[in-house]
C-alpha atoms as a PDB file:
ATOM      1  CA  UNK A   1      -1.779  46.560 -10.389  1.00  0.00           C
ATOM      2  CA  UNK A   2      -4.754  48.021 -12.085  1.00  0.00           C
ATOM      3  CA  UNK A   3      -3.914  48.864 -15.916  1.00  0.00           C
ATOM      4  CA  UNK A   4      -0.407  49.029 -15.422  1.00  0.00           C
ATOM      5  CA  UNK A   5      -0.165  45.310 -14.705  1.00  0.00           C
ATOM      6  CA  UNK A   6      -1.963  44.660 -17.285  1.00  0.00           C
ATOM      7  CA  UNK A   7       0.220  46.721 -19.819  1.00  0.00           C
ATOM      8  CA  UNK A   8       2.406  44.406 -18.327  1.00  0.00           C
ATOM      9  CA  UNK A   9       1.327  40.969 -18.806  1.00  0.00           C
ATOM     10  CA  UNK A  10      -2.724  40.989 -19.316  1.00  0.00           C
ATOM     11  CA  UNK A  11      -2.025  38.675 -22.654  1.00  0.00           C
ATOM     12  CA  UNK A  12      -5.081  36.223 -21.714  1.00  0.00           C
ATOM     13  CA  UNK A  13      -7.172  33.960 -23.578  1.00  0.00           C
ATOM     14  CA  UNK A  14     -11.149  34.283 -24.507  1.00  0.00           C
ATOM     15  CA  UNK A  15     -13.548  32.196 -26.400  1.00  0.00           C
ATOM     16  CA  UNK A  16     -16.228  33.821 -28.352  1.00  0.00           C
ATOM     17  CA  UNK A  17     -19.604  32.513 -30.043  1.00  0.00           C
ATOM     18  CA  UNK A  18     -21.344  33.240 -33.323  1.00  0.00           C
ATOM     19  CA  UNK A  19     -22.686  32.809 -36.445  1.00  0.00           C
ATOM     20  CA  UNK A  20     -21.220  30.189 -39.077  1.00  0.00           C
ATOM     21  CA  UNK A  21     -20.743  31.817 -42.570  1.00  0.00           C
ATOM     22  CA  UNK A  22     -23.840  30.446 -43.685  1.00  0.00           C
ATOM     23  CA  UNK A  23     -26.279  32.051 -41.226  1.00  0.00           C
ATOM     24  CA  UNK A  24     -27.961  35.299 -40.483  1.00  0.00           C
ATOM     25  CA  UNK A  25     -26.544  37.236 -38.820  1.00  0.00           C
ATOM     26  CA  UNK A  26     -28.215  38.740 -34.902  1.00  0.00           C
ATOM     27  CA  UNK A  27     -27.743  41.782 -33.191  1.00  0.00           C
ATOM     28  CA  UNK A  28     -26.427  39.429 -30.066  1.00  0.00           C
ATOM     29  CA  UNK A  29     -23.709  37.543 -32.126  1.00  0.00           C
ATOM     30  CA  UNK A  30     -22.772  40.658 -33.487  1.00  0.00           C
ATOM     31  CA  UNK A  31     -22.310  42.152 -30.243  1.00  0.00           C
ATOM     32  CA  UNK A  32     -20.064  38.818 -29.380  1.00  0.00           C
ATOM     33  CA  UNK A  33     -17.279  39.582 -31.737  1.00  0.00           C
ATOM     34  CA  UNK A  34     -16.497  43.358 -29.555  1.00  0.00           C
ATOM     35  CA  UNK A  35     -15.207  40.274 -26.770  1.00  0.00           C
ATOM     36  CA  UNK A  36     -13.108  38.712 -29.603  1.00  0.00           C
ATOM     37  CA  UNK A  37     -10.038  37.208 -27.874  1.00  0.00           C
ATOM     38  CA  UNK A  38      -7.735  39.173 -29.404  1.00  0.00           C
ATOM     39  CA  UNK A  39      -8.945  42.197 -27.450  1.00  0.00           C
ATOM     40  CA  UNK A  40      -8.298  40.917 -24.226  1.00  0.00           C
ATOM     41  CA  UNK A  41      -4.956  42.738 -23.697  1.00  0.00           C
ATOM     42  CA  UNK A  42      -6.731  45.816 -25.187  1.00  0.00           C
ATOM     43  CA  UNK A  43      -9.547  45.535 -22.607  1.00  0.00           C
ATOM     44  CA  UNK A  44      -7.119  44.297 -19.417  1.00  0.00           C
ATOM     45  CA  UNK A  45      -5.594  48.159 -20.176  1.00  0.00           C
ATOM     46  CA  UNK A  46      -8.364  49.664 -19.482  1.00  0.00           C
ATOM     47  CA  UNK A  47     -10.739  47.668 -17.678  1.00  0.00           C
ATOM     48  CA  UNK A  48      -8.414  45.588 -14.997  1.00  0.00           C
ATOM     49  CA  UNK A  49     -10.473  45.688 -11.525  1.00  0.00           C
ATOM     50  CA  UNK A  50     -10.692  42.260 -10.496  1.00  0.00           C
ATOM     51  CA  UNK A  51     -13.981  41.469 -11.932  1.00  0.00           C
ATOM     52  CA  UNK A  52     -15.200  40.810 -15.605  1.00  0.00           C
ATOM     53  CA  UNK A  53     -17.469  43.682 -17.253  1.00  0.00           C
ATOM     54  CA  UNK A  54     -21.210  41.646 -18.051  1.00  0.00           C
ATOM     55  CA  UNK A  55     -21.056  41.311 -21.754  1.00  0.00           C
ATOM     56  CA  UNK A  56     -23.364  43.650 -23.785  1.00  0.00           C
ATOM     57  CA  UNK A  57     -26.810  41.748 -24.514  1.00  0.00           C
ATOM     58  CA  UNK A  58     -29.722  43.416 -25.502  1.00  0.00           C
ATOM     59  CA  UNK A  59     -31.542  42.244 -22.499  1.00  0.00           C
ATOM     60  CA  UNK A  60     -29.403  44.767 -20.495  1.00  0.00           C
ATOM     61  CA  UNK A  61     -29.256  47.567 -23.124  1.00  0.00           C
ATOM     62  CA  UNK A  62     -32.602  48.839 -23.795  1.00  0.00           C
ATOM     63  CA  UNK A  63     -33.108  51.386 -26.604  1.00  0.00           C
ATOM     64  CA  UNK A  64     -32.950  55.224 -25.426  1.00  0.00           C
ATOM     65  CA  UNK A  65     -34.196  57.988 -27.866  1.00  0.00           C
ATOM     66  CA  UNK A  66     -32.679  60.818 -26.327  1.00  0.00           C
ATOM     67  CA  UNK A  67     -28.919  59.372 -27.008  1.00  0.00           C
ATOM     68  CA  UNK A  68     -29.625  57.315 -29.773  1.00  0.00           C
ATOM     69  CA  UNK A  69     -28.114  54.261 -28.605  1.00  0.00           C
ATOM     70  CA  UNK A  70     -28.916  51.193 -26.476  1.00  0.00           C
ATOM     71  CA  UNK A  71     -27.877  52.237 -22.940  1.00  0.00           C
ATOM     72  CA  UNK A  72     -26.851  49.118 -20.567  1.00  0.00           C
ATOM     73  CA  UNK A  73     -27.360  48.871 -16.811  1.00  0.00           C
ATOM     74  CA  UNK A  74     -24.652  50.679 -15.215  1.00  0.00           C
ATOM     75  CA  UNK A  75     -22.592  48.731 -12.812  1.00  0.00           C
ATOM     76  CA  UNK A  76     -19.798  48.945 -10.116  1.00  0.00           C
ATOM     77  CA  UNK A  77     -16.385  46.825  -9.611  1.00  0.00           C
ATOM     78  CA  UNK A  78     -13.630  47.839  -6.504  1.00  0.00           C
ATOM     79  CA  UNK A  79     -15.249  50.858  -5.822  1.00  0.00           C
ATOM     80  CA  UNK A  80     -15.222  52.262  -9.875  1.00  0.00           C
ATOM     81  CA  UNK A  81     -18.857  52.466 -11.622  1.00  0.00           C
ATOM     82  CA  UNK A  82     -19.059  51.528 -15.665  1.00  0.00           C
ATOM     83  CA  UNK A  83     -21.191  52.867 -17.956  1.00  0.00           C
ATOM     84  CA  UNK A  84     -21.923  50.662 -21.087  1.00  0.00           C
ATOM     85  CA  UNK A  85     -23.486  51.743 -24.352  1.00  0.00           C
ATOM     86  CA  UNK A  86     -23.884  50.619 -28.035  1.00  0.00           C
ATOM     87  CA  UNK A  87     -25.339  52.440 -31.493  1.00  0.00           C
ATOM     88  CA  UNK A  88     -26.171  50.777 -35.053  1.00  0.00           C
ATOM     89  CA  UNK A  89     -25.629  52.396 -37.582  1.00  0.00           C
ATOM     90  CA  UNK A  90     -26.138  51.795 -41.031  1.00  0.00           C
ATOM     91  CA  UNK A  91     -23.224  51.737 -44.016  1.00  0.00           C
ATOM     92  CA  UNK A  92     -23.737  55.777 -44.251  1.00  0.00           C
ATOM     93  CA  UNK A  93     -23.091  56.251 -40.900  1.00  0.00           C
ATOM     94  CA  UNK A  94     -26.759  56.804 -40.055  1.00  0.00           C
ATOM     95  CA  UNK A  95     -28.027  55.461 -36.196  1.00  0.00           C
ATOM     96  CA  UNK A  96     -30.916  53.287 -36.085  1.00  0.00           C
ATOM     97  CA  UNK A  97     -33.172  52.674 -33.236  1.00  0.00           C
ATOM     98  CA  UNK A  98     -33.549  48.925 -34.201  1.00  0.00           C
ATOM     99  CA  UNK A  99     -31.036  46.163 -35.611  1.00  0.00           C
ATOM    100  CA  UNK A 100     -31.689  44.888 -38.963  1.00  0.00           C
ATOM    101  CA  UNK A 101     -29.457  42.759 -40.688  1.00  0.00           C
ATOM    102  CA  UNK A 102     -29.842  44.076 -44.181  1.00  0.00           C
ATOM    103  CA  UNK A 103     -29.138  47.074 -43.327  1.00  0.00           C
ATOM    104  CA  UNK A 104     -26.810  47.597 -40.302  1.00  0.00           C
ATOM    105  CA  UNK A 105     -23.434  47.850 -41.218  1.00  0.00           C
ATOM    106  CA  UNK A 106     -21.783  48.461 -37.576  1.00  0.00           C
ATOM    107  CA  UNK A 107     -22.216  48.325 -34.117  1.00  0.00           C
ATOM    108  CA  UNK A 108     -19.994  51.430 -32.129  1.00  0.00           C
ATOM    109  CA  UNK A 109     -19.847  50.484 -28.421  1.00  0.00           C
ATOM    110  CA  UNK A 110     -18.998  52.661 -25.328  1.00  0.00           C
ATOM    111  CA  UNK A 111     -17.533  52.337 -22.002  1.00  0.00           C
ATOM    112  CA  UNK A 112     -16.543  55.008 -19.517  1.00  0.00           C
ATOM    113  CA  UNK A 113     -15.153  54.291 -16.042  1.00  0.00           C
ATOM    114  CA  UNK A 114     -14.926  55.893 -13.246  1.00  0.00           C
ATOM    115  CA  UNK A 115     -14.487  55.930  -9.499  1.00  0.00           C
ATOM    116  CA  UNK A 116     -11.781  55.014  -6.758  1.00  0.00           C
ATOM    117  CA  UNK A 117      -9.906  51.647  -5.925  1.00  0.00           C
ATOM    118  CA  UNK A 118      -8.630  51.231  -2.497  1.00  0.00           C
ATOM    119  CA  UNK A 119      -6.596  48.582  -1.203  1.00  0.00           C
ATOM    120  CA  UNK A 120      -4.379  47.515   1.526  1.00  0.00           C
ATOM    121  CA  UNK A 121      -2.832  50.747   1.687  1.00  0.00           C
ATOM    122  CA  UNK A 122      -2.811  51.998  -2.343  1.00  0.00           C
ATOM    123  CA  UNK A 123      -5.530  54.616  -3.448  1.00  0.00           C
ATOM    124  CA  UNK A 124      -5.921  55.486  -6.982  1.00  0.00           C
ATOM    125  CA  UNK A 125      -8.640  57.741  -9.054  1.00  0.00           C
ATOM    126  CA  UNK A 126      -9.584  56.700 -12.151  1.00  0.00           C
ATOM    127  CA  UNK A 127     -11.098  57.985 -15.328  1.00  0.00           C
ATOM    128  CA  UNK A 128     -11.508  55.827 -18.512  1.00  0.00           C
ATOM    129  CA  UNK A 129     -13.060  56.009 -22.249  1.00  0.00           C
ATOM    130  CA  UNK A 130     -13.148  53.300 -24.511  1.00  0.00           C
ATOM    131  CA  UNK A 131     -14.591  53.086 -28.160  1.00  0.00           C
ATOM    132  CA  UNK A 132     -14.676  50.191 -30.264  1.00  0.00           C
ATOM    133  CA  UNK A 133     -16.954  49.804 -33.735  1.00  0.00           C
ATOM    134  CA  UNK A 134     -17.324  46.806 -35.301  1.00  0.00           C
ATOM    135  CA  UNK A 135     -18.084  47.464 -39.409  1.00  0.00           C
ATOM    136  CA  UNK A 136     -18.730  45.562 -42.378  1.00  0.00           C
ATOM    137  CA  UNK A 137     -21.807  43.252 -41.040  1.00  0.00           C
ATOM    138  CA  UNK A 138     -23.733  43.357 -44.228  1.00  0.00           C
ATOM    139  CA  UNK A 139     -20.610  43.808 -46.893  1.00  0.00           C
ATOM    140  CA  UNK A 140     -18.112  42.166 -44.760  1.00  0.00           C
ATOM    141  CA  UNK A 141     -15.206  41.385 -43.491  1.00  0.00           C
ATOM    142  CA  UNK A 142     -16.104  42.238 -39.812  1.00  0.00           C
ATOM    143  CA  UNK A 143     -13.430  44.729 -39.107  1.00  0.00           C
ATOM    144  CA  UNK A 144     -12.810  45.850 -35.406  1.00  0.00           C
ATOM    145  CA  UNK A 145     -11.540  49.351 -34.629  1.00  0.00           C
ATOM    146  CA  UNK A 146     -11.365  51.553 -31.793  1.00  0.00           C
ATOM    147  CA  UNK A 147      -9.104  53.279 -29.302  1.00  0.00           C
ATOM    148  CA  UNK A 148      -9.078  53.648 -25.157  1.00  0.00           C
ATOM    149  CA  UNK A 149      -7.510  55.971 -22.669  1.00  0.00           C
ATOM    150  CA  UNK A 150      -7.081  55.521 -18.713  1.00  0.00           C
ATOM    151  CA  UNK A 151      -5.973  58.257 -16.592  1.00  0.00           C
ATOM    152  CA  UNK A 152      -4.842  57.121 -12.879  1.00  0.00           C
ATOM    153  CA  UNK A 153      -3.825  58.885 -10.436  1.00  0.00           C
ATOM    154  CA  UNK A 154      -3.062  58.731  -6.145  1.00  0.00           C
ATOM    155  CA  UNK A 155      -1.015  56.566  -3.728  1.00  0.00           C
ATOM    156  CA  UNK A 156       0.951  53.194  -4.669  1.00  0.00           C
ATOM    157  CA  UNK A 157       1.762  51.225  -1.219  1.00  0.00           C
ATOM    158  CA  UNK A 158       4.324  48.424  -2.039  1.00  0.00           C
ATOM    159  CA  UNK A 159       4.517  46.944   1.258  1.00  0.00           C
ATOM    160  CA  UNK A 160       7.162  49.021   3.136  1.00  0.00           C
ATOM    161  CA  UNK A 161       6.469  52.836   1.752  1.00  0.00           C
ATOM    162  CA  UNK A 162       3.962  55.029   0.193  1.00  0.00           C
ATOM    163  CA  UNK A 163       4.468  57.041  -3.088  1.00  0.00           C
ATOM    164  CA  UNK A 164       2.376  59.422  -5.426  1.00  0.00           C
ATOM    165  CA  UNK A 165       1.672  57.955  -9.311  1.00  0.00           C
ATOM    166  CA  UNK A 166       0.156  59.811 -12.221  1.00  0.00           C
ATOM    167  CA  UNK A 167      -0.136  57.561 -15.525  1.00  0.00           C
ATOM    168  CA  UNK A 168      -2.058  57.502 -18.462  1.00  0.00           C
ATOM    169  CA  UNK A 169      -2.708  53.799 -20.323  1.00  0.00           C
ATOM    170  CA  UNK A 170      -4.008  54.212 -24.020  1.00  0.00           C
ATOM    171  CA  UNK A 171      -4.645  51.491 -26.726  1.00  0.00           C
ATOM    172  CA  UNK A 172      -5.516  51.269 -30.252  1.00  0.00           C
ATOM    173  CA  UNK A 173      -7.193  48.580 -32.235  1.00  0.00           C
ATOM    174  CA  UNK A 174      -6.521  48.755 -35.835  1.00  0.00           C
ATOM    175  CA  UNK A 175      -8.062  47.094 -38.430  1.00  0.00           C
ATOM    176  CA  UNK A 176      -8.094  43.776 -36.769  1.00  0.00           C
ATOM    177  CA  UNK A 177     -10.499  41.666 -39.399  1.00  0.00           C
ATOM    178  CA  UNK A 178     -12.295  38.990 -38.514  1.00  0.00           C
ATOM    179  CA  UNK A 179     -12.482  35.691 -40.326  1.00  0.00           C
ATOM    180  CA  UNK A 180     -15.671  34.104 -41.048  1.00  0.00           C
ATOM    181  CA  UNK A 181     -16.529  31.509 -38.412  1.00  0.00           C
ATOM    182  CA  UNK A 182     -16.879  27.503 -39.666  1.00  0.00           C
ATOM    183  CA  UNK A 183     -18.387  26.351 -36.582  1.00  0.00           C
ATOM    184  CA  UNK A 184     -19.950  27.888 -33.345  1.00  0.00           C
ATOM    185  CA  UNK A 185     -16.966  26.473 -31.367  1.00  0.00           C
ATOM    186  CA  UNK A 186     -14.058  28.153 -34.022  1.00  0.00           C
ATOM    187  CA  UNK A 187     -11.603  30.870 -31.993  1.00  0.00           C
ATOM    188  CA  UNK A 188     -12.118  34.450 -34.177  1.00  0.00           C
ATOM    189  CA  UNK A 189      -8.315  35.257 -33.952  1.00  0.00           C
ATOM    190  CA  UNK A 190      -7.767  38.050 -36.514  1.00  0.00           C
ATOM    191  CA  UNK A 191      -6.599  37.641 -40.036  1.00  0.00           C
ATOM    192  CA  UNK A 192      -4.411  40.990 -39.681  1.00  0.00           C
ATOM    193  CA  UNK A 193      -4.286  43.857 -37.727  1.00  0.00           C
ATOM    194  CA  UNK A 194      -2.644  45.682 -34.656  1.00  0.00           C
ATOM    195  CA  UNK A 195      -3.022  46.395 -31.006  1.00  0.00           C
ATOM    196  CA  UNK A 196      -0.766  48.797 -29.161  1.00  0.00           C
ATOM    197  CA  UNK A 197      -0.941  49.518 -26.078  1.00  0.00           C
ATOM    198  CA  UNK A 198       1.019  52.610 -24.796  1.00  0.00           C
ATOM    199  CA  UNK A 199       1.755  53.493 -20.834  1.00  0.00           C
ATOM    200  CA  UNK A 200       3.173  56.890 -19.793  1.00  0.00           C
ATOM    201  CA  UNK A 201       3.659  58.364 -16.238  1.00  0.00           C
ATOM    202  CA  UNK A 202       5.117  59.477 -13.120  1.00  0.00           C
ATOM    203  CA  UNK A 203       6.099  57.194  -9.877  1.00  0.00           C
ATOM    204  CA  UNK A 204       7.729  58.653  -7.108  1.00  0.00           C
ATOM    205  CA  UNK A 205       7.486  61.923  -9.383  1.00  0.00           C
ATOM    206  CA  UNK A 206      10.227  60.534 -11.423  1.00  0.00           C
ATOM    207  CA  UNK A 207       9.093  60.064 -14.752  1.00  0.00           C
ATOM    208  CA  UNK A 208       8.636  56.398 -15.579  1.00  0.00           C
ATOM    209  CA  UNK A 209       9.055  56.729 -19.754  1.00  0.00           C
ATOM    210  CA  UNK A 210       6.504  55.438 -22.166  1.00  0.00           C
ATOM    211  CA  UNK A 211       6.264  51.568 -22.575  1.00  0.00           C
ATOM    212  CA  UNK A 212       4.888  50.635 -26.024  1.00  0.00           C
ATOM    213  CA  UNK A 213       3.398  47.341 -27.171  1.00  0.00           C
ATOM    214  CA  UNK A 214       2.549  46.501 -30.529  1.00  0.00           C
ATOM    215  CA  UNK A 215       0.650  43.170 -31.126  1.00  0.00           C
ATOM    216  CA  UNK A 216       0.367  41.736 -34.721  1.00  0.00           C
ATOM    217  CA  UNK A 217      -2.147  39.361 -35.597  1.00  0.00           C
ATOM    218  CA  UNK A 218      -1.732  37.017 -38.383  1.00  0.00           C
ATOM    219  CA  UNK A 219      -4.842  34.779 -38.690  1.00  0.00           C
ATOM    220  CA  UNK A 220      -3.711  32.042 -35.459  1.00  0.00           C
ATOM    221  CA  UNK A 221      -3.571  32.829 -31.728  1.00  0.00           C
ATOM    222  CA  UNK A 222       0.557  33.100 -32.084  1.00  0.00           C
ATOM    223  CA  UNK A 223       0.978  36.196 -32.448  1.00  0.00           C
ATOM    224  CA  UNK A 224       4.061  38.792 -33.522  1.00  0.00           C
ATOM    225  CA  UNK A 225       4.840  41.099 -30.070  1.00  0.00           C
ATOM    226  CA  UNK A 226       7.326  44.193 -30.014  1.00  0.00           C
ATOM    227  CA  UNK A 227       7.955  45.935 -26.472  1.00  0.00           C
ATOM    228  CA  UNK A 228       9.900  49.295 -26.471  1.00  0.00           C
ATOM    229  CA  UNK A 229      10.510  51.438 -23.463  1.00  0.00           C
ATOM    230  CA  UNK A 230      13.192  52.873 -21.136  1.00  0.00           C
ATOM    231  CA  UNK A 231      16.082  50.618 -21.428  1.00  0.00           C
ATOM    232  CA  UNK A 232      13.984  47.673 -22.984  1.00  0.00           C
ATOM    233  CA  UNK A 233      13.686  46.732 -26.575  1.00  0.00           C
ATOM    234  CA  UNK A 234      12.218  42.845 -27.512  1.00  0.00           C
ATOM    235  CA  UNK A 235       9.999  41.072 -30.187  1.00  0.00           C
ATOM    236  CA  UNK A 236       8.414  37.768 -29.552  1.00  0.00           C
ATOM    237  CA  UNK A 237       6.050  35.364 -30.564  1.00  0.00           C
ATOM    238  CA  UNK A 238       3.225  35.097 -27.742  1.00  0.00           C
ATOM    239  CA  UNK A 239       0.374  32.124 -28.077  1.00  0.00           C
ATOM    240  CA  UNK A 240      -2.616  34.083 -26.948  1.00  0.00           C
ATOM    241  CA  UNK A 241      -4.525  30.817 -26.614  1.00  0.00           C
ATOM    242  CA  UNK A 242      -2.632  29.784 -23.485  1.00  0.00           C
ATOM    243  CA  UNK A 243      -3.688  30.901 -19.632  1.00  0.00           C
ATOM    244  CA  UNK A 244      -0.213  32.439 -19.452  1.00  0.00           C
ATOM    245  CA  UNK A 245       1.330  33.366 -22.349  1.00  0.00           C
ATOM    246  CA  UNK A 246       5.267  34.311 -22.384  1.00  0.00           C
ATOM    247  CA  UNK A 247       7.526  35.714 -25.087  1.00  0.00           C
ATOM    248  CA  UNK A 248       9.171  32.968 -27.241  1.00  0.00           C
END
């Protein structure tokens, strides 16, 4: 359940919205493309409580001088509160309090998680970072970056027994560039780049290994999977368009 389901299957689909190549470019289409559908597994790792985060708008993320950055309303899912937060900065690396598009280069978001999720018998803490920054607005390509990591911890309850877990669910985005849009309705599935998605732990306090997915992306939603782990070793080819994706 949680992030470890979706480590193991959490390969959805998404649609996103935005600017065609020929138009300007606004902070709120920007801010689209960090819910490109290729990060869906990414996200499912670390944010997988039975209810979608509110995408970040700047009608919910008001601009706070003492961080720098547009802080979002917080919000609460299964007992877990989620903290959302964005900063522009320009091509230098230099935070701006407003968006311009001449000038802002990237757009580094935050979430942190928190909090408790009980249910029928399981109970598990966690504790969750995630950083993503989407670069080259003004020179382009849009490039998505960014990293995550999920500790949990507490009681599983599979129906007939109890038992302690302890894991730890990381990802990294890298380099996953974004192709220019030809019409508001075109998926943004990534020219190139990688996901991986990484799951270590105990269950039981037996250790369970470390599962490791890899996810290429070569410009279409069929994309190149690789899955190692304890006793398992398999590449596929997974269409991330479809509502249930399987290896093929």
């Amino acid at each position: 359940m949680l992030a470890l389901a979706a480590v193991a299957g959490a390969c959805g689909s998404d649609s996103s919205t935005g600017p065609s190549s020929n138009q300007t470019l606004s902070l709120d289409q920007a801010l689209t493309e960090l819910s490109n559908p290729a990060l869906t597994a990414a996200n499912g790792a670390f944010f997988d409580l039975g209810a979608s985060a509110p995408a970040l708008v700047t009608s919910r993320c008001p601009y706070v001088g003492a961080s720098e950055s547009f802080v979002c309303s917080p919000f609460s899912a299964s007992g877990v509160s989620i903290n959302q937060s964005f900063t522009l900065l320009t091509a230098s690396g230099t935070k701006q309090t407003a968006f311009d598009a001449a000038t802002t280069d990237a757009i580094r978001a935050n979430t942190t998680l928190a909090g408790t999720v009980s249910q029928a018998g399981t109970s598990l803490t966690i504790d969750g970072h995630q950083e993503l920054t989407l670069s080259g607005l003004v020179s382009g390509p849009h490039v998505l970056n960014g990293s995550s990591s999920t500790k949990i911890n507490g009681t599983m309850f599979d129906g007939v027994q109890s038992f302690p877990l302890v894991a730890t669910v990381t990802t990294t985005v890298n380099s996953l560039v974004l192709p220019a849009k030809s019409s508001a309705s075109a998926q943004l599935w990534p020219a190139s780049g990688t996901i991986v998605i990484e799951n270590t732990g105990t269950v039981g306090g037996f250790s369970s290994g470390t599962t490791r997915i890899t996810m290429t992306f070569t410009g279409t939603s069929t994309v190149n999977v690789s899955m190692t782990g304890p006793g398992v070793s398999q590449s596929c080819k997974m269409d991330f368009s479809k509502a249930d994706p399987t290896c093929g």
